[in-house]
C-alpha atoms as a PDB file:
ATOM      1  CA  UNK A   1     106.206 125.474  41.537  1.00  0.00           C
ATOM      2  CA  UNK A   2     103.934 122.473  40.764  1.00  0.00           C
ATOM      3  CA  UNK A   3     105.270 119.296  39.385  1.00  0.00           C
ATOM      4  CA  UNK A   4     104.273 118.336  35.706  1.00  0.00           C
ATOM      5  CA  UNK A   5     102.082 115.399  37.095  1.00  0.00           C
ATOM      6  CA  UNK A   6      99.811 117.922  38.937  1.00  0.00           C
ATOM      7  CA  UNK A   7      99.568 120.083  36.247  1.00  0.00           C
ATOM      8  CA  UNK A   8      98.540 117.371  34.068  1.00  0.00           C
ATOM      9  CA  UNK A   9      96.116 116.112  36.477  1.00  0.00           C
ATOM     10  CA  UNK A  10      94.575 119.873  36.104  1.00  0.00           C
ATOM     11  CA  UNK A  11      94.518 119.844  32.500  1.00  0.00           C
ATOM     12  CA  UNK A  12      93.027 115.994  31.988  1.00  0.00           C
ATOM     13  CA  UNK A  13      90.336 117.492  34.389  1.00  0.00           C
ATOM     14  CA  UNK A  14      89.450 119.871  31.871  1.00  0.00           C
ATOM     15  CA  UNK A  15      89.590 117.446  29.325  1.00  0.00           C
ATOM     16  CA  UNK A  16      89.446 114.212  30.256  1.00  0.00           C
ATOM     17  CA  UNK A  17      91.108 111.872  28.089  1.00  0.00           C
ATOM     18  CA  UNK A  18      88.559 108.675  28.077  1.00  0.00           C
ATOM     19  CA  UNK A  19      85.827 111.342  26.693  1.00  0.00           C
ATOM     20  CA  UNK A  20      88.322 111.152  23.722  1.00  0.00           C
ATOM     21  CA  UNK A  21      87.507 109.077  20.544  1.00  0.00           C
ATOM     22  CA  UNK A  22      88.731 105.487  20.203  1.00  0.00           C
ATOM     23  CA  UNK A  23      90.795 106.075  17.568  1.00  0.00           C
ATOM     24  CA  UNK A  24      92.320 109.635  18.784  1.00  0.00           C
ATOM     25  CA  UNK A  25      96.123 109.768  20.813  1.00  0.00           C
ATOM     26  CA  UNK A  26      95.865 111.980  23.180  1.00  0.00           C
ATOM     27  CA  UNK A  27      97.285 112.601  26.541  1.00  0.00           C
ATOM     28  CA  UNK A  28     101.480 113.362  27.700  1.00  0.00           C
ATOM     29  CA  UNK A  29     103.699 112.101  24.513  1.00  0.00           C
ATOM     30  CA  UNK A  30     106.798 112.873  27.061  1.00  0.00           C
ATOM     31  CA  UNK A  31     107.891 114.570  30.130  1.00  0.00           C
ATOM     32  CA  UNK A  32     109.136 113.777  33.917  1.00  0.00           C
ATOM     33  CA  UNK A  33     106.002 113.722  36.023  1.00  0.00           C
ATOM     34  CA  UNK A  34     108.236 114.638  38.836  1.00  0.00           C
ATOM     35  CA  UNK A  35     109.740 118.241  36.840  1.00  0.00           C
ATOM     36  CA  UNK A  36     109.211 121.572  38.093  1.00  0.00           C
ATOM     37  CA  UNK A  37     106.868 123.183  35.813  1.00  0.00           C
ATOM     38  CA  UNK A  38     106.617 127.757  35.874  1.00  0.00           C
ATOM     39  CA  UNK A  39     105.930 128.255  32.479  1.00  0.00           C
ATOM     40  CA  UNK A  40     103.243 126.841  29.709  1.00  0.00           C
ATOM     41  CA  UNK A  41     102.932 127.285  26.036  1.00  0.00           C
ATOM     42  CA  UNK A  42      99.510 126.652  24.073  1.00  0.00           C
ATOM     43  CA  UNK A  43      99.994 125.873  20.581  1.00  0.00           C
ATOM     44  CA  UNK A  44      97.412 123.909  17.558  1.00  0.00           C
ATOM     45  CA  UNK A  45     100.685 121.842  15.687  1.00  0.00           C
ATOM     46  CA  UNK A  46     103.784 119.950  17.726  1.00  0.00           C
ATOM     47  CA  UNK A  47     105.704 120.632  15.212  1.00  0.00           C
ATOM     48  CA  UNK A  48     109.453 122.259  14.798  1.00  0.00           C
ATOM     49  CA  UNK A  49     108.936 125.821  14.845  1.00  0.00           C
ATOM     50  CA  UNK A  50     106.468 125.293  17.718  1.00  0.00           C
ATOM     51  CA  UNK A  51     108.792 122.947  19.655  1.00  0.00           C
ATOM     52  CA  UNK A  52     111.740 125.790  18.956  1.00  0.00           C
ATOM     53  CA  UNK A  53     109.617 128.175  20.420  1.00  0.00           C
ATOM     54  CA  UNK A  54     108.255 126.548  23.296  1.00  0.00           C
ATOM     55  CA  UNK A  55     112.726 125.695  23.924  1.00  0.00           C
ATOM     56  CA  UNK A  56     113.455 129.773  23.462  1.00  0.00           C
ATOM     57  CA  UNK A  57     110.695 130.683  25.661  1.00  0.00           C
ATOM     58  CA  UNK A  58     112.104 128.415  28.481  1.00  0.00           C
ATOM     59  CA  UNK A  59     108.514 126.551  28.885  1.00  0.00           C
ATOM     60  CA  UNK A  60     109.051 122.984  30.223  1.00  0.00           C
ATOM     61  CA  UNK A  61     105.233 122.227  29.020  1.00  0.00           C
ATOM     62  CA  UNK A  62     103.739 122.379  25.594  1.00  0.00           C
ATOM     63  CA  UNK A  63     100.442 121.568  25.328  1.00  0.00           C
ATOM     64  CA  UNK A  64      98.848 121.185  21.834  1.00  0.00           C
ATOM     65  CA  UNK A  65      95.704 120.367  20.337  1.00  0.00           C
ATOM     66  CA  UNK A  66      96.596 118.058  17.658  1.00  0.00           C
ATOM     67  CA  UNK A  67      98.348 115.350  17.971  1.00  0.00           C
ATOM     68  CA  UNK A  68     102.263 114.102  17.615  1.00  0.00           C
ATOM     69  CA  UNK A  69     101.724 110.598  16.252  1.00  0.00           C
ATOM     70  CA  UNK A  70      97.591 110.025  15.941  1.00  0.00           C
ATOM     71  CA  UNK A  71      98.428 106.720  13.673  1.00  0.00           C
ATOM     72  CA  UNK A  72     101.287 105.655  15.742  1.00  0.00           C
ATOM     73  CA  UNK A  73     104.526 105.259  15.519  1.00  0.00           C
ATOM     74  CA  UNK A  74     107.737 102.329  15.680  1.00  0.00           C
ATOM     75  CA  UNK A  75     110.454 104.643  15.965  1.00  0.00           C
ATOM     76  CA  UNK A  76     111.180 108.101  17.424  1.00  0.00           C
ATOM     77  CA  UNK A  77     114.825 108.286  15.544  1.00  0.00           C
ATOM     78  CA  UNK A  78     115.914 112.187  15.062  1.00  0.00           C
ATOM     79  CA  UNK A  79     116.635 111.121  11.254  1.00  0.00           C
ATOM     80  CA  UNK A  80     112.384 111.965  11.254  1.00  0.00           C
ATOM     81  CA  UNK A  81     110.749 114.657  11.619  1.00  0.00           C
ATOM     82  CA  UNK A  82     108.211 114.181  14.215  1.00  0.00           C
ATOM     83  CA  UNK A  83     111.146 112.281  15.888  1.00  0.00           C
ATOM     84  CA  UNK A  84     113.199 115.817  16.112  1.00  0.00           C
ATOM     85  CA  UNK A  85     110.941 116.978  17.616  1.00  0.00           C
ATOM     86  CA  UNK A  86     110.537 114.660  20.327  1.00  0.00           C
ATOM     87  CA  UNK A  87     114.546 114.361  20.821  1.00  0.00           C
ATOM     88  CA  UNK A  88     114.192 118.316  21.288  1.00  0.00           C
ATOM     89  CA  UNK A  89     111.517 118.578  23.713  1.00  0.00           C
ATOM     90  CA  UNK A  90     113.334 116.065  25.728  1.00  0.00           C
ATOM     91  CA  UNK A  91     117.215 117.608  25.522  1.00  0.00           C
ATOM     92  CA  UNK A  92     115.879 120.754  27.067  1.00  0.00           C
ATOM     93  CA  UNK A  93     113.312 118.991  29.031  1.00  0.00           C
ATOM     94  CA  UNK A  94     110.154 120.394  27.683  1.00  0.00           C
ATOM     95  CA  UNK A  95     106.968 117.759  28.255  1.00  0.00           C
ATOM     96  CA  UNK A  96     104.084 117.675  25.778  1.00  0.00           C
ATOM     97  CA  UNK A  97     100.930 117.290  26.450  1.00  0.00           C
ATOM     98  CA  UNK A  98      97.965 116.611  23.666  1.00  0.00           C
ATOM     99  CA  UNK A  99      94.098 117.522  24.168  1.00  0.00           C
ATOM    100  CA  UNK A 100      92.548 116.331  20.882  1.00  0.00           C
ATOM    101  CA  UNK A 101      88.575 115.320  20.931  1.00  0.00           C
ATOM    102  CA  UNK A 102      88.145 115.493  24.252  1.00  0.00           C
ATOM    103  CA  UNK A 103      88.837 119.399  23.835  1.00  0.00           C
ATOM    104  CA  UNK A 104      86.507 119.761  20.936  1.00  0.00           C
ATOM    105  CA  UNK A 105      83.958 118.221  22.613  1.00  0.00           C
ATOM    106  CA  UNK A 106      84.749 119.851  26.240  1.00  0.00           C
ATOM    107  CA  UNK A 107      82.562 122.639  27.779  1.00  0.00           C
ATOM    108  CA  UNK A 108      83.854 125.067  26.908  1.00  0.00           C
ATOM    109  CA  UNK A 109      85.845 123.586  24.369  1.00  0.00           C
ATOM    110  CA  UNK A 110      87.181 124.084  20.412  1.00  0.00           C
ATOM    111  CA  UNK A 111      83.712 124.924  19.490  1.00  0.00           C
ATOM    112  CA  UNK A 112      83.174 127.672  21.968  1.00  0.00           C
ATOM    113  CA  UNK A 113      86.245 129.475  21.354  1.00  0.00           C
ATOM    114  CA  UNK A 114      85.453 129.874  18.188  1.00  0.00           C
ATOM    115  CA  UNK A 115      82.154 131.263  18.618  1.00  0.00           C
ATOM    116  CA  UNK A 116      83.433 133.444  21.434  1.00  0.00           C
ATOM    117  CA  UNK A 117      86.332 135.065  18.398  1.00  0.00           C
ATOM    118  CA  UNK A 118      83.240 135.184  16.338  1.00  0.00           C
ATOM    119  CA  UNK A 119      80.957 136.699  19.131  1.00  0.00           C
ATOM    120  CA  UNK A 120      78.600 134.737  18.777  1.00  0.00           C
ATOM    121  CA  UNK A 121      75.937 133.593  21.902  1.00  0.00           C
ATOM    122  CA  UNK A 122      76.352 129.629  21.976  1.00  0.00           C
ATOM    123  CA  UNK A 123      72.814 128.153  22.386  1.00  0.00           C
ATOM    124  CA  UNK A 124      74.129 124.526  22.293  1.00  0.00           C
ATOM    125  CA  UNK A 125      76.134 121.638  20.870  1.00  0.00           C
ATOM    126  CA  UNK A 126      74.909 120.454  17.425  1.00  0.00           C
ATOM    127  CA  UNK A 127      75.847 116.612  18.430  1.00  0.00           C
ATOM    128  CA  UNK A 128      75.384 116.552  21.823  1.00  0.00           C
ATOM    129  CA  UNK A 129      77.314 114.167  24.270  1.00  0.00           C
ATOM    130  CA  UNK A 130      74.768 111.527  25.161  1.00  0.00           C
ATOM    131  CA  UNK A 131      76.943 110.722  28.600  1.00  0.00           C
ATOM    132  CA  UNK A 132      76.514 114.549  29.976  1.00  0.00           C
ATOM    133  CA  UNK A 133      72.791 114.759  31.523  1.00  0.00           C
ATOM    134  CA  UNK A 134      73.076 118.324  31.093  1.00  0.00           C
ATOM    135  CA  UNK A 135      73.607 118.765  27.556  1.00  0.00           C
ATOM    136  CA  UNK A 136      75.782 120.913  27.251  1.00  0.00           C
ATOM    137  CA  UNK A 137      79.024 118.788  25.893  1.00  0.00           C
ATOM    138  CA  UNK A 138      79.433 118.087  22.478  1.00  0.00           C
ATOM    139  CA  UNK A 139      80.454 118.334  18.783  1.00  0.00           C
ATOM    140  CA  UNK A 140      79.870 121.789  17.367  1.00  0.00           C
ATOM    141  CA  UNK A 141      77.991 124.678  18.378  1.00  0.00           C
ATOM    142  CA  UNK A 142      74.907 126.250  17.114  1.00  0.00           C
ATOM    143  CA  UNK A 143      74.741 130.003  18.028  1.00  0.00           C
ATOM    144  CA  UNK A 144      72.807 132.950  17.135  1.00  0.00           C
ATOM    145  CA  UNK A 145      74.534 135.947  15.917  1.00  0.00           C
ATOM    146  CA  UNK A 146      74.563 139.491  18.400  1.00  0.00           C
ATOM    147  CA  UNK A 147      72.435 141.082  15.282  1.00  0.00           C
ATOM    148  CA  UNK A 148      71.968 140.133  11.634  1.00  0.00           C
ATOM    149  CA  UNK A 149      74.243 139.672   8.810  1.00  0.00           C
ATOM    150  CA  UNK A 150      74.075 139.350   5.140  1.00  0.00           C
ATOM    151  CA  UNK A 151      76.225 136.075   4.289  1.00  0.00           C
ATOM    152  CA  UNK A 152      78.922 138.524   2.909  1.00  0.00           C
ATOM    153  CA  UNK A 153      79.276 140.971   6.700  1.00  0.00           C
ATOM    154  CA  UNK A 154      79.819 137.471   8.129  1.00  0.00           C
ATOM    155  CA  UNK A 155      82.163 136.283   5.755  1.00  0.00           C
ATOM    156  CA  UNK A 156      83.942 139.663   6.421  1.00  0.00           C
ATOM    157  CA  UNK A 157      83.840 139.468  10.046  1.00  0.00           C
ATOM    158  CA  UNK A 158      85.338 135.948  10.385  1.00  0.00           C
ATOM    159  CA  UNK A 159      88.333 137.285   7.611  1.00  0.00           C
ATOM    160  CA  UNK A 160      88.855 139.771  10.339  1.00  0.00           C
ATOM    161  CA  UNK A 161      88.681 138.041  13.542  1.00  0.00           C
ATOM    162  CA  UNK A 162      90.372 134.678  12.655  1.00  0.00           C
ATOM    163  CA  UNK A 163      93.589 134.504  12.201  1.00  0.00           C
ATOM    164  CA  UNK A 164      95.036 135.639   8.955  1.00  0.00           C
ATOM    165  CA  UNK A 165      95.979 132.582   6.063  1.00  0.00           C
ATOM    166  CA  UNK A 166      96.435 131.854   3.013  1.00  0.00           C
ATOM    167  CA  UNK A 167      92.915 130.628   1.835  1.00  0.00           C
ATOM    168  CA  UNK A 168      90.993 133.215   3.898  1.00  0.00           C
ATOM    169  CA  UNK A 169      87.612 132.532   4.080  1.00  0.00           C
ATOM    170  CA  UNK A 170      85.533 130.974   0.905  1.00  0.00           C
ATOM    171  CA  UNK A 171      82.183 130.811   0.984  1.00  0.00           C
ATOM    172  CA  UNK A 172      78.730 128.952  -0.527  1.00  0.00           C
ATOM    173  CA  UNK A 173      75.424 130.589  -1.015  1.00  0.00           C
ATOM    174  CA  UNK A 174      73.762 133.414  -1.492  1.00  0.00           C
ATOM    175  CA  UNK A 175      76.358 136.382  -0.375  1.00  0.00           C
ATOM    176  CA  UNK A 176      72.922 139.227   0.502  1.00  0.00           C
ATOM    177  CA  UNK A 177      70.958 136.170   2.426  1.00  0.00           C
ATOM    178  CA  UNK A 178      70.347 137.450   6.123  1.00  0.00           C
ATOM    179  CA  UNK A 179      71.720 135.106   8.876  1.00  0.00           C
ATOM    180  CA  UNK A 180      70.005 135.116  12.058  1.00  0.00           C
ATOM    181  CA  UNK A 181      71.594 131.722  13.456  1.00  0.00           C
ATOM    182  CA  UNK A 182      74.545 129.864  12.488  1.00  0.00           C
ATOM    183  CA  UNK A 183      76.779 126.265  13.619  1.00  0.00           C
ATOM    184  CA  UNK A 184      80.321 126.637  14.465  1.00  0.00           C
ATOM    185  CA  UNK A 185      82.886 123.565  14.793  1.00  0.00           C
ATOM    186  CA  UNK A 186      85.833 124.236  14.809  1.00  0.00           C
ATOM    187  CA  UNK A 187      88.001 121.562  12.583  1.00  0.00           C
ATOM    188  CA  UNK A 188      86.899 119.321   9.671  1.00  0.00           C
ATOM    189  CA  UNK A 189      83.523 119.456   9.872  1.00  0.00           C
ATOM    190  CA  UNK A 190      81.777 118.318   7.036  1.00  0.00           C
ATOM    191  CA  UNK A 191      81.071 115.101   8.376  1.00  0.00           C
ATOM    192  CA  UNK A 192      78.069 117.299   9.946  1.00  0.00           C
ATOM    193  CA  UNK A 193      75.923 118.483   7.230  1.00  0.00           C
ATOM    194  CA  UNK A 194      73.265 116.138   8.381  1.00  0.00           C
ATOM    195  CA  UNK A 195      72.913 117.531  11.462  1.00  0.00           C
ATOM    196  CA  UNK A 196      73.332 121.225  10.500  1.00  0.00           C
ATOM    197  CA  UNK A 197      70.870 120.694   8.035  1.00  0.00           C
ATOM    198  CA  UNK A 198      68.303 119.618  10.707  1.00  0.00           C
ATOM    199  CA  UNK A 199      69.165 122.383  13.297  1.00  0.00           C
ATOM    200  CA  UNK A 200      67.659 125.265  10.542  1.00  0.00           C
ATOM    201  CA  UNK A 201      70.264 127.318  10.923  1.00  0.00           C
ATOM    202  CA  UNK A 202      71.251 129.912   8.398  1.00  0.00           C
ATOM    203  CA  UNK A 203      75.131 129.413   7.917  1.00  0.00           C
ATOM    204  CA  UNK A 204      78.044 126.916   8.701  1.00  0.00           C
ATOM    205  CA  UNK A 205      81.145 128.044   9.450  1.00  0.00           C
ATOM    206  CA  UNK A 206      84.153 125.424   9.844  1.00  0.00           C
ATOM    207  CA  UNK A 207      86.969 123.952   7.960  1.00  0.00           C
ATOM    208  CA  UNK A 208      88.351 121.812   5.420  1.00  0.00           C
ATOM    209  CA  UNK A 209      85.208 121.057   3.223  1.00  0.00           C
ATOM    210  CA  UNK A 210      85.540 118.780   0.334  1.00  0.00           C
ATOM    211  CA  UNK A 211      83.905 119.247  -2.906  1.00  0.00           C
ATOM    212  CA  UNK A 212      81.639 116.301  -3.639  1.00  0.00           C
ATOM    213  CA  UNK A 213      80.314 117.040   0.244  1.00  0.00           C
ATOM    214  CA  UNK A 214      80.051 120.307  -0.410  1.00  0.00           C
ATOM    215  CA  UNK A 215      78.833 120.439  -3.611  1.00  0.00           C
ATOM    216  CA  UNK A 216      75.743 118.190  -2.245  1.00  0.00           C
ATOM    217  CA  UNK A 217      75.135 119.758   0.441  1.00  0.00           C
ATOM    218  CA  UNK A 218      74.479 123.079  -1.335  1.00  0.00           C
ATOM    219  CA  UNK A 219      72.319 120.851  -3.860  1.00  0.00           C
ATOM    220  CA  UNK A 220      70.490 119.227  -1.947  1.00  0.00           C
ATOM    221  CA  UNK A 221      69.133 122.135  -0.234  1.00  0.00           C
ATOM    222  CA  UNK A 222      69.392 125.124  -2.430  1.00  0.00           C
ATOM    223  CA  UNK A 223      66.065 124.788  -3.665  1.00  0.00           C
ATOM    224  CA  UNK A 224      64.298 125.261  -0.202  1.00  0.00           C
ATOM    225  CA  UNK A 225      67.376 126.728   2.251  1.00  0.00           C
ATOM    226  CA  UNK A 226      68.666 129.482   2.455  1.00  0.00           C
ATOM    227  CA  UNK A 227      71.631 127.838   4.399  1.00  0.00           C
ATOM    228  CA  UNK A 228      75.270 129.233   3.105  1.00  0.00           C
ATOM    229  CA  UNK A 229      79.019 127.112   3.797  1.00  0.00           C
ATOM    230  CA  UNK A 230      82.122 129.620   5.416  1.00  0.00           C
ATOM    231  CA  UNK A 231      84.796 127.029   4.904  1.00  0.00           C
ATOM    232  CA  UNK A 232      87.990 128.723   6.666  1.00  0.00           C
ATOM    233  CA  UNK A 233      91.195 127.336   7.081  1.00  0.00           C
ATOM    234  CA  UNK A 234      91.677 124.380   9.881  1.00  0.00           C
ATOM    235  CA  UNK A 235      94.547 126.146  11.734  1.00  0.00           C
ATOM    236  CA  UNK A 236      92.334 129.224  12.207  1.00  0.00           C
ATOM    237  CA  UNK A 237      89.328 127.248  13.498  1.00  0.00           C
ATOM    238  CA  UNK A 238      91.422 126.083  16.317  1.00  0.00           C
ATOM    239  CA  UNK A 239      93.713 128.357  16.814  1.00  0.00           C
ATOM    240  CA  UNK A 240      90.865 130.550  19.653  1.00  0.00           C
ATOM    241  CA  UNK A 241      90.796 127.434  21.843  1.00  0.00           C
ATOM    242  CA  UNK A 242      94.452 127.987  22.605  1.00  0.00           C
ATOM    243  CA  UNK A 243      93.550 131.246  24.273  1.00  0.00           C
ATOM    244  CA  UNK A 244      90.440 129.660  26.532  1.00  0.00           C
ATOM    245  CA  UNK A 245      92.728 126.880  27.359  1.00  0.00           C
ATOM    246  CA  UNK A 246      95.158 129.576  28.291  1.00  0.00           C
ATOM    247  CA  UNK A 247      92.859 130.914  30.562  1.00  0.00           C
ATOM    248  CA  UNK A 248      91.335 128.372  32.050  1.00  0.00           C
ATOM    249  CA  UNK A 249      95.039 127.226  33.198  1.00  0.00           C
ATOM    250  CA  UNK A 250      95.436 130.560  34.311  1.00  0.00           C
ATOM    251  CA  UNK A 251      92.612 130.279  36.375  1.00  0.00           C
ATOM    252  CA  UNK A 252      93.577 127.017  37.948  1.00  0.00           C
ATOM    253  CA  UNK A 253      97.227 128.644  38.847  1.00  0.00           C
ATOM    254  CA  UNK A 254      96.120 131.232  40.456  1.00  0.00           C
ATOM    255  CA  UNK A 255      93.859 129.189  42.355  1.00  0.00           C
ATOM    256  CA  UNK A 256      96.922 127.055  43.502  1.00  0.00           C
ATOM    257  CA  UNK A 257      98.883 129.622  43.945  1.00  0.00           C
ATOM    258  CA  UNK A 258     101.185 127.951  41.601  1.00  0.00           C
ATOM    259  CA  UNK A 259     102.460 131.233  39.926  1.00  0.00           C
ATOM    260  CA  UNK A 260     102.086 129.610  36.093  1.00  0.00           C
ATOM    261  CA  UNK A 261     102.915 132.008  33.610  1.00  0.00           C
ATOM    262  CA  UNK A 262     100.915 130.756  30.944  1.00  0.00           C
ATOM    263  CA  UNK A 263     101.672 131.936  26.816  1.00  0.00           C
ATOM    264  CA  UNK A 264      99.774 131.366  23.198  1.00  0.00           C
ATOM    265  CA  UNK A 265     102.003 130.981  20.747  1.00  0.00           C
ATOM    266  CA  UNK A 266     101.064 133.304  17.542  1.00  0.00           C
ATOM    267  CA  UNK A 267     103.455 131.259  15.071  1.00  0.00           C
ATOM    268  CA  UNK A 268     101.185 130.588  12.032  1.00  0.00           C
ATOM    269  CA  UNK A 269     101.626 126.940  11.045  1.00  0.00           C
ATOM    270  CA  UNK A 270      98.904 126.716   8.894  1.00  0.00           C
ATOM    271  CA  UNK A 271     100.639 124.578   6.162  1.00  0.00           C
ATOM    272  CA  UNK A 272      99.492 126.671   3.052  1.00  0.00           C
ATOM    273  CA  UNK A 273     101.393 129.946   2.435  1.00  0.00           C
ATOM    274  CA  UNK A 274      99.776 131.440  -0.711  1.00  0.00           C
ATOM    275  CA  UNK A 275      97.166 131.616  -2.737  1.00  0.00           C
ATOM    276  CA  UNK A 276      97.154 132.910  -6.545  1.00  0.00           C
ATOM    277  CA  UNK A 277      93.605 134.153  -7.795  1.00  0.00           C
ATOM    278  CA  UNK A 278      92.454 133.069 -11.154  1.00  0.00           C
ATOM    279  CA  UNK A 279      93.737 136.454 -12.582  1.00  0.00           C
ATOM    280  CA  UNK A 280      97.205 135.871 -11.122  1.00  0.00           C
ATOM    281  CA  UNK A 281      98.051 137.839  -8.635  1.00  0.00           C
ATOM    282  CA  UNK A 282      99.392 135.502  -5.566  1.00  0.00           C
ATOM    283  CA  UNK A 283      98.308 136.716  -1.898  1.00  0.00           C
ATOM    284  CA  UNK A 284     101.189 135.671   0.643  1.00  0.00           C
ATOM    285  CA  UNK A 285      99.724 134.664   3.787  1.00  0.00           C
ATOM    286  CA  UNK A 286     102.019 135.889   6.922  1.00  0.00           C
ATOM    287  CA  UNK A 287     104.747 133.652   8.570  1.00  0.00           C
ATOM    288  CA  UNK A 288     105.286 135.364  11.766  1.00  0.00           C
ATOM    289  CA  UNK A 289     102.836 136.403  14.645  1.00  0.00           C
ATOM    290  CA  UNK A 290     101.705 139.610  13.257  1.00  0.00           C
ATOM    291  CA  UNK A 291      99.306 136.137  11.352  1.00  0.00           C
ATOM    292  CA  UNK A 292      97.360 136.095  14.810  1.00  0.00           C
ATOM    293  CA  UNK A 293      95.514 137.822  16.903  1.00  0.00           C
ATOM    294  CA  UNK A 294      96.509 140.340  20.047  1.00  0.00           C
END
């Protein structure tokens, strides 16, 4: 079996930590570089479900996208939350490993896996990573879709492929305009419109868009674009990339001959768990793995 530290060393290949942003924590929150390490679990949240989970599956590595304490911390006392979770992973000896920003902007990375649930053919990043000369890293993806849609097919198709939530999929624009060509990014991502607005594509799909942004955007370019907003939940953006980084660890066991066994966890921690339509009726969203994909 391979010891955390060279396991580590594999994954901060993938995504190396100084490619993440300043203000990002990413990188092993705790673990014995010198443990034995057979078995991995993926997960988006560190928190207590996931931490439970990754202690009944006997994994002695967690590695999560987001991170434990991004704004820091001066105590990890049990009396907190985030702090049980720490004084769990450490009684049963189960390290845990963050890959924040410098998986969304990896190749492949957040954005990919995303367009790969999606099946969509990645052309590009949208912000491209001015330190990789072959363009290739970056924030977002714009893709072109396998054949056309109609703003409501794709709408559809991402309800069906993404993991299942509690706010689904909502969408902005015309619902019978045709899209050809579309930007991905998985996350918050309307910090972006400029730049999807300049690549001409004909739909954004990503999460957690604000109003006033939003509201702008569609504005702003109504008049002359035929550009439509799929704002899906943030959980469900990310939750692909835990399968390609699955994978790609896979790859780099068997490689080794290490003999990882390598797992995804399906828990849905998506922090909303219903949504009631204007007319009342409340749709639950699922709170066990049946809420992911196969």
């Amino acid at each position: 079996m391979p010891r955390l530290s060279e396991v580590i060393a594999a994954l901060d290949a993938l995504w190396p930590p100084e490619r993440a942003e300043s203000w990002d924590a990413v990188g092993t929150v705790c673990g014995d570089p010198d443990a034995e390490v057979d078995r991995v679990l993926f997960a988006v949240d560190p928190v207590r479900e996931i931490a439970d989970e990754a202690v009944a599956l006997g994994a002695q590595l967690l590695v999560t996208h987001h991170p434990l304490y991004l704004r820091g911390t001066t105590t990890v006392a049990a009396s907190t939350f985030k702090g049980r979770v720490v004084h769990e992973l450490i009684k049963h000896d189960v390290a845990l490993h963050v890959a924040h920003t410098n998986a969304d902007t990896a190749d492949p990375g957040v954005s990919d896996a995303l367009a790969g649930a999606l099946d969509l053919r990645v052309l590009g990043p949208l912000v491209p990573d001015s330190a990789d000369p072959q363009g290739r890293r970056g924030l977002g993806r714009v893709c072109e879709l396998q054949h056309p849609l109609t703003v409501r097919e794709l709408a559809a198709v991402a309800a069906k492929r993404l993991p299942a939530t509690a706010q689904g999929i909502r969408v902005a624009g015309d619902p019978d305009a045709t899209v050809r060509t579309m930007v991905v990014s998985g996350g918050s991502g309307d910090s972006l419109f400029d730049a999807v607005r300049a690549t001409g594509a004909d739909a954004f799909l990503t999460a957690d868009l604000r109003h006033h942004p939003a509201s702008e955007f569609m504005a702003d370019g109504g008049a002359h674009s035929p550009l439509a907003l799929l704002d899906a939940a943030h959980w469900a953006t990310e939750w692909p990339w835990c399968e390609l980084a699955a994978a790609q660890l896979d790859e780099i066991s068997d490689r080794n001959g290490w003999g990882l066994r390598v797992h995804v966890s399906k828990t849905v921690t998506d922090p909303w768990t219903a949504h009631a339509a204007s007319h009342g009726t409340a749709s639950w969203a699922p709170t066990d793995p049946a809420g992911a994909p196969n």
